[in-house]
C-alpha atoms as a PDB file:
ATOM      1  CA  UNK A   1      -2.791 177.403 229.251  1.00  0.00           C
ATOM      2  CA  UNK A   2      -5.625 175.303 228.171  1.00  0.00           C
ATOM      3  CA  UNK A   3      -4.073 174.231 224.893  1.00  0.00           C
ATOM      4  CA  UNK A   4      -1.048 172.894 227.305  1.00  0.00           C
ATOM      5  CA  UNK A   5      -3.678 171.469 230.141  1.00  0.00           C
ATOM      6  CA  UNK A   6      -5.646 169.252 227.325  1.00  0.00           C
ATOM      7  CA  UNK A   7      -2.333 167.657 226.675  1.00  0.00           C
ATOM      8  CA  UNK A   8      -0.722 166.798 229.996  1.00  0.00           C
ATOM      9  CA  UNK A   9      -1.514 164.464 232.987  1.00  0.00           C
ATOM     10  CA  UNK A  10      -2.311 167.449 235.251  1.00  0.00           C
ATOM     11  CA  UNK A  11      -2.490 171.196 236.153  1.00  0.00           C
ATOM     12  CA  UNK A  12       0.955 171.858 237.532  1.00  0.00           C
ATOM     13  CA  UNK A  13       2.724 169.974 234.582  1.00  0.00           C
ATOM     14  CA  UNK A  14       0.726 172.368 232.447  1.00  0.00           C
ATOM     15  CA  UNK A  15       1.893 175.140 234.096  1.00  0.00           C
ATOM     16  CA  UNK A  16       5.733 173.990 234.381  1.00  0.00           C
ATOM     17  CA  UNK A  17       5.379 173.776 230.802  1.00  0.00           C
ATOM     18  CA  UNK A  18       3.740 176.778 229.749  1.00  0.00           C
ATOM     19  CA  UNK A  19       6.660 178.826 232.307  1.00  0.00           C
ATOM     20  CA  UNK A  20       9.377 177.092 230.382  1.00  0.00           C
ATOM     21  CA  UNK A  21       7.972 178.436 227.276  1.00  0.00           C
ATOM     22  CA  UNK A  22       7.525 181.938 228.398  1.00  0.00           C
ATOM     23  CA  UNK A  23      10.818 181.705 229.371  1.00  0.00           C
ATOM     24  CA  UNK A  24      12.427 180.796 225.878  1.00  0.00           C
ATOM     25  CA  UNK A  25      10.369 183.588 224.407  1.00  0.00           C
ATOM     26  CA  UNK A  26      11.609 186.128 226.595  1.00  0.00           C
ATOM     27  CA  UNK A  27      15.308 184.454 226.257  1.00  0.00           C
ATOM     28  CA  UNK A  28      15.327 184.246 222.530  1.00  0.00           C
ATOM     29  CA  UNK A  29      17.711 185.503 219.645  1.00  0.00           C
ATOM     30  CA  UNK A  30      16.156 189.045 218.814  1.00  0.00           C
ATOM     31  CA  UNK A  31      17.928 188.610 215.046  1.00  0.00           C
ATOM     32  CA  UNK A  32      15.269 186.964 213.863  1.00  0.00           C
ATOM     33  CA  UNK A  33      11.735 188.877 214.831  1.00  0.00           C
ATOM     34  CA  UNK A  34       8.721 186.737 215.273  1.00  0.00           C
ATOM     35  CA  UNK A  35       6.329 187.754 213.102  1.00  0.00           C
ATOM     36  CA  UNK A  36       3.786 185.665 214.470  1.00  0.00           C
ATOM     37  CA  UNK A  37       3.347 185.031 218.011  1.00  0.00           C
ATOM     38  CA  UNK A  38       0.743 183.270 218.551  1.00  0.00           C
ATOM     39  CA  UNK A  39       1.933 180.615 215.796  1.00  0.00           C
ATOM     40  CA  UNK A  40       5.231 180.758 217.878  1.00  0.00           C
ATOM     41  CA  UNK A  41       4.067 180.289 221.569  1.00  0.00           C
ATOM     42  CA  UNK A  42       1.939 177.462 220.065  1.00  0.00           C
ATOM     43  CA  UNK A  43       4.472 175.969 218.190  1.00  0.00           C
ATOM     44  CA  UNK A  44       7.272 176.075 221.456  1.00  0.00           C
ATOM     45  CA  UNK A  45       4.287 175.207 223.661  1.00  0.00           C
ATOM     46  CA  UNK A  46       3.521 171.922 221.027  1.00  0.00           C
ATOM     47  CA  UNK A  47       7.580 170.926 220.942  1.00  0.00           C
ATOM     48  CA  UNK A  48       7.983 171.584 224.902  1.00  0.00           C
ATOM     49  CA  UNK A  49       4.683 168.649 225.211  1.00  0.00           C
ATOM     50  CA  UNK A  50       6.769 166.451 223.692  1.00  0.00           C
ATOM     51  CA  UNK A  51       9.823 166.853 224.984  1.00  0.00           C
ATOM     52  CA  UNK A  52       8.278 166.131 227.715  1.00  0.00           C
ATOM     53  CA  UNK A  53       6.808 162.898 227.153  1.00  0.00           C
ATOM     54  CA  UNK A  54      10.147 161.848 225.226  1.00  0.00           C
ATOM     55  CA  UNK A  55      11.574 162.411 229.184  1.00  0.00           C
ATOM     56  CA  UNK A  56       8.868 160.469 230.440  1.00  0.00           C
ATOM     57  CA  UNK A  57       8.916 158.044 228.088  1.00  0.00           C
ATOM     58  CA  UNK A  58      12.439 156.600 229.005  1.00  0.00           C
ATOM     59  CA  UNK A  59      12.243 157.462 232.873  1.00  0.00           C
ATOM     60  CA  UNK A  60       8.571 155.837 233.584  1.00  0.00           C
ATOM     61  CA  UNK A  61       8.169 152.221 234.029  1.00  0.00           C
ATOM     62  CA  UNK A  62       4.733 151.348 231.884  1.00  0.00           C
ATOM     63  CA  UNK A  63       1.463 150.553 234.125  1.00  0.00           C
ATOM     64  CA  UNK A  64       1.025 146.512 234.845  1.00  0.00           C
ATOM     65  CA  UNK A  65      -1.902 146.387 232.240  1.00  0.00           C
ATOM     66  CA  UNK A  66      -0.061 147.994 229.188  1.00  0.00           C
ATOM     67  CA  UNK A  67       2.039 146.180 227.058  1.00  0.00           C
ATOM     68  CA  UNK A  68       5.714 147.851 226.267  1.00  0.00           C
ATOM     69  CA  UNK A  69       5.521 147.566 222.580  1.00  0.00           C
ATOM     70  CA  UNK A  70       8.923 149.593 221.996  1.00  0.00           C
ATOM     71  CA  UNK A  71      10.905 146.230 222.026  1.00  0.00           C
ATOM     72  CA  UNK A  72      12.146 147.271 225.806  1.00  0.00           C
ATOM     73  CA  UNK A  73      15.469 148.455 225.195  1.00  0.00           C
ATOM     74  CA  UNK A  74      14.855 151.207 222.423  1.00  0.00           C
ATOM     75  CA  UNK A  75      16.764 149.017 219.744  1.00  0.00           C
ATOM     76  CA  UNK A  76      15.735 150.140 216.062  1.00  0.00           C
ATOM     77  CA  UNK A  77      13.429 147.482 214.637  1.00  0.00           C
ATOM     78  CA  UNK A  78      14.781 145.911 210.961  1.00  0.00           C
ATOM     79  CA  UNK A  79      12.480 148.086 209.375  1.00  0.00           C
ATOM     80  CA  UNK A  80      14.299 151.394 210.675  1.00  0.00           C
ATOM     81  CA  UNK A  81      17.739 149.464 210.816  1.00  0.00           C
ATOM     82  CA  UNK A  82      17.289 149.115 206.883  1.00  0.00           C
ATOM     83  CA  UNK A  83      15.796 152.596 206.126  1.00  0.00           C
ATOM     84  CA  UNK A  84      18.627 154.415 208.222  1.00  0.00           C
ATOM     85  CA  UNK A  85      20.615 152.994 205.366  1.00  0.00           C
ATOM     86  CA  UNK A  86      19.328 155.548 203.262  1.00  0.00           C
ATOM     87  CA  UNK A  87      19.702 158.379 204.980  1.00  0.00           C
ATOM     88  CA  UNK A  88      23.153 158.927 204.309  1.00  0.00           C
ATOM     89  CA  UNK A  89      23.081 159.736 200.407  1.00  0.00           C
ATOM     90  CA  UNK A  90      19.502 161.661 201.232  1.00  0.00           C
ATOM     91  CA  UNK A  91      21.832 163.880 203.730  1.00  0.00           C
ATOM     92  CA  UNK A  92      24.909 164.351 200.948  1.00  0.00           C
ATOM     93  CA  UNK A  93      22.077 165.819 198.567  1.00  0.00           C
ATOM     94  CA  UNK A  94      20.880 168.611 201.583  1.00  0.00           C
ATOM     95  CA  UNK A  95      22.150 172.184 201.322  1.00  0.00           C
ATOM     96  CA  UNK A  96      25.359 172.968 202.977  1.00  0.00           C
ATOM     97  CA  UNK A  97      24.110 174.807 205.666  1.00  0.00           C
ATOM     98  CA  UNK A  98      21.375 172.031 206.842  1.00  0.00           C
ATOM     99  CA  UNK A  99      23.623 168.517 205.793  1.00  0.00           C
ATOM    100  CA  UNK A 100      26.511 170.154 208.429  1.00  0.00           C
ATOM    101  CA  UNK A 101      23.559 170.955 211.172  1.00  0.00           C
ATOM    102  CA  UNK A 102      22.409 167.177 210.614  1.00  0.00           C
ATOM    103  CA  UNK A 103      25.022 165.977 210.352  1.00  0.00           C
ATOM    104  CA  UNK A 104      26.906 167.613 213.679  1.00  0.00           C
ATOM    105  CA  UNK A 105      23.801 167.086 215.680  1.00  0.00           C
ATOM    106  CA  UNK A 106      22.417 163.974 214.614  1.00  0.00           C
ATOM    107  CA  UNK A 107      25.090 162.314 213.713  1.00  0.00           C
ATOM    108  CA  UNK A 108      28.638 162.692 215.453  1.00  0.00           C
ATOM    109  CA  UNK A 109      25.726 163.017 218.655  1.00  0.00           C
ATOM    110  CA  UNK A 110      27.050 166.788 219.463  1.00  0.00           C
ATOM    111  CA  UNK A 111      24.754 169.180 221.244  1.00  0.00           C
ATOM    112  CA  UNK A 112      23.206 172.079 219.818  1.00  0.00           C
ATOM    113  CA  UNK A 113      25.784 174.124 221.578  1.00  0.00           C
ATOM    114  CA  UNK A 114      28.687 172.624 220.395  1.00  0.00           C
ATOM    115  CA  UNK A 115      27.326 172.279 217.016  1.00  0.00           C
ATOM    116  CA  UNK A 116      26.815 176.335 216.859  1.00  0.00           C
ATOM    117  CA  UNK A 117      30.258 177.243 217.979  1.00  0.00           C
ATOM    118  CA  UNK A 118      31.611 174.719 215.625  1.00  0.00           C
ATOM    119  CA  UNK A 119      29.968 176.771 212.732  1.00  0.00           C
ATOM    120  CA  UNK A 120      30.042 180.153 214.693  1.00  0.00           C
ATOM    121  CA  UNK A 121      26.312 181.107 214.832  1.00  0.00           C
ATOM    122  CA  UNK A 122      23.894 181.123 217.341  1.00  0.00           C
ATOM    123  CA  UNK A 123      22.323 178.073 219.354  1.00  0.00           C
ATOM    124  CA  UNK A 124      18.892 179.108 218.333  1.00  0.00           C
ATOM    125  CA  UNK A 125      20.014 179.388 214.452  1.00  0.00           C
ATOM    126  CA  UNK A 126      21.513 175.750 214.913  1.00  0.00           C
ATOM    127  CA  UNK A 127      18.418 174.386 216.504  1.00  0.00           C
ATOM    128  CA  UNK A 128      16.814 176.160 213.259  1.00  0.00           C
ATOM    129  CA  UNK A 129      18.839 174.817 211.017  1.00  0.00           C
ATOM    130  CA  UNK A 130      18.571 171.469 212.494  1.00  0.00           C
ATOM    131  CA  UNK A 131      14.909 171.558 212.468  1.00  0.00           C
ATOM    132  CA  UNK A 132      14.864 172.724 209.026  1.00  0.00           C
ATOM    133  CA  UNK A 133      17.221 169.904 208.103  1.00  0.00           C
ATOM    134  CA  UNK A 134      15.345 167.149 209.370  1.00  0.00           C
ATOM    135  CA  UNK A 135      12.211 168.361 207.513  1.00  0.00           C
ATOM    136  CA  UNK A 136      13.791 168.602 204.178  1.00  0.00           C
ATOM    137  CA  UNK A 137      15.547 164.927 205.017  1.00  0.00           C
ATOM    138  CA  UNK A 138      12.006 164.224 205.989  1.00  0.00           C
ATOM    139  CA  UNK A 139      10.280 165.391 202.653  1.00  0.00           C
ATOM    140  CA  UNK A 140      13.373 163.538 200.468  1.00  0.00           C
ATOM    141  CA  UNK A 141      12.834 160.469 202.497  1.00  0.00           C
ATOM    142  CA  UNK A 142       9.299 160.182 202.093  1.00  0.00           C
ATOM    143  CA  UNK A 143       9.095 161.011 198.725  1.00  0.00           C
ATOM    144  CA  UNK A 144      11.385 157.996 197.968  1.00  0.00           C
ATOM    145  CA  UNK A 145      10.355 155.571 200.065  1.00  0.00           C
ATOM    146  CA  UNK A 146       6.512 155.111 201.623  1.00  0.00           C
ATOM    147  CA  UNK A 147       7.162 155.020 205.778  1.00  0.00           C
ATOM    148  CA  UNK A 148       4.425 153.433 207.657  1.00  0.00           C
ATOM    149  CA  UNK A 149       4.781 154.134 211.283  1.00  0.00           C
ATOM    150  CA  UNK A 150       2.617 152.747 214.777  1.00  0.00           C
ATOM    151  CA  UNK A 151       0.807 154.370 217.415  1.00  0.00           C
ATOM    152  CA  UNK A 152       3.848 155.771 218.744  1.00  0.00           C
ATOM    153  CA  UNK A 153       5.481 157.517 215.899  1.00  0.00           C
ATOM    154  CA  UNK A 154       8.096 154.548 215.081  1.00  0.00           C
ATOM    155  CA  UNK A 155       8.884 153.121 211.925  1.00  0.00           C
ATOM    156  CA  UNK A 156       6.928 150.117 211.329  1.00  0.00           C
ATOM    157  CA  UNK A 157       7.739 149.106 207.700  1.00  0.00           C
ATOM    158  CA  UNK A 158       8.595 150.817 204.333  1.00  0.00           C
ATOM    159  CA  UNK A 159       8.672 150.380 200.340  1.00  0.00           C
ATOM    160  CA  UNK A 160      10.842 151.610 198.176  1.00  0.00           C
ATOM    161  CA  UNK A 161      10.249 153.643 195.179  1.00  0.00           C
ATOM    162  CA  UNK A 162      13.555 152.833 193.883  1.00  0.00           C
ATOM    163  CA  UNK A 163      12.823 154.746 190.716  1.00  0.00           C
ATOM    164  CA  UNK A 164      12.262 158.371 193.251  1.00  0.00           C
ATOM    165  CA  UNK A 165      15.196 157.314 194.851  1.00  0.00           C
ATOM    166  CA  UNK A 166      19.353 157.346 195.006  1.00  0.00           C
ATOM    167  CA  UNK A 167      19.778 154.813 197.566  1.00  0.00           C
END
């Protein structure tokens, strides 16, 4: 609970949050056994934080004396416009399993549900595969191209190492 409470604006968010993650632990796919549960309940408790904030984030009009630096309407800056451009031929080199997840979820914007009947597994071995996904894409990305990012996790600007790199 404390490890939640440290993070949030206050007690009862804390303990929304840690509920919610009981929750998915006792609703979870028994086909794959944690082995770790600590690691997991701090991992879910970690990813439920920020989901929550992501809500926040698009739902809470900014205090008078902060300054919205996310350009107001969520548009991709040029720096992320241009790098998006290489995600496609990063997401053609991904194993089957992950480039379908990616590309289902991320890119023809299906849920995780959908996505997991489309392919005829589980939700929670979609979201997995997802996950895992994005972190390869993540690795091949950055190992072609150095990402600088702000404050708020947002691409700020990048350079090319065209000679690491297919696109």
């Amino acid at each position: 609970m404390g490890f939640v409470a440290r993070r949030v604006e206050s007690f009862g968010t804390a303990e929304d949050i840690v509920h919610d993650v009981l929750e998915r632990f006792q609703r979870r796919d028994d086909t794959e056994p944690v082995v770790d549960v600590d690691a997991w309940l701090y991992r879910s408790a970690r990813n439920a934080i920020i989901d929550h904030y992501r809500a926040r984030r698009f739902h809470d009009a900014l205090p008078d004396d902060i300054e919205d630096t996310t350009g107001g309407d969520n548009a991709p800056n040029e720096a992320t416009r241009e790098l998006s451009n290489c995600l496609r031929p990063l997401i053609v080199r991904l194993p089957a399993k992950y480039r379908t997840a990616v590309t289902l979820v991320d890119l023809e914007d299906r849920t995780h549900q959908a996505a997991a009947e489309a392919e005829a597994i589980s939700v929670s071995g979609m979201k997995s595969r997802v996950q895992r996904g994005r972190i390869k894409l993540r690795e091949m990305l950055t190992e072609c191209c150095t990402v600088e990012t702000n404050n708020l996790g947002q691409i700020s600007d990048y350079r090319s190492n065209r000679d690491r790199c297919g696109c």
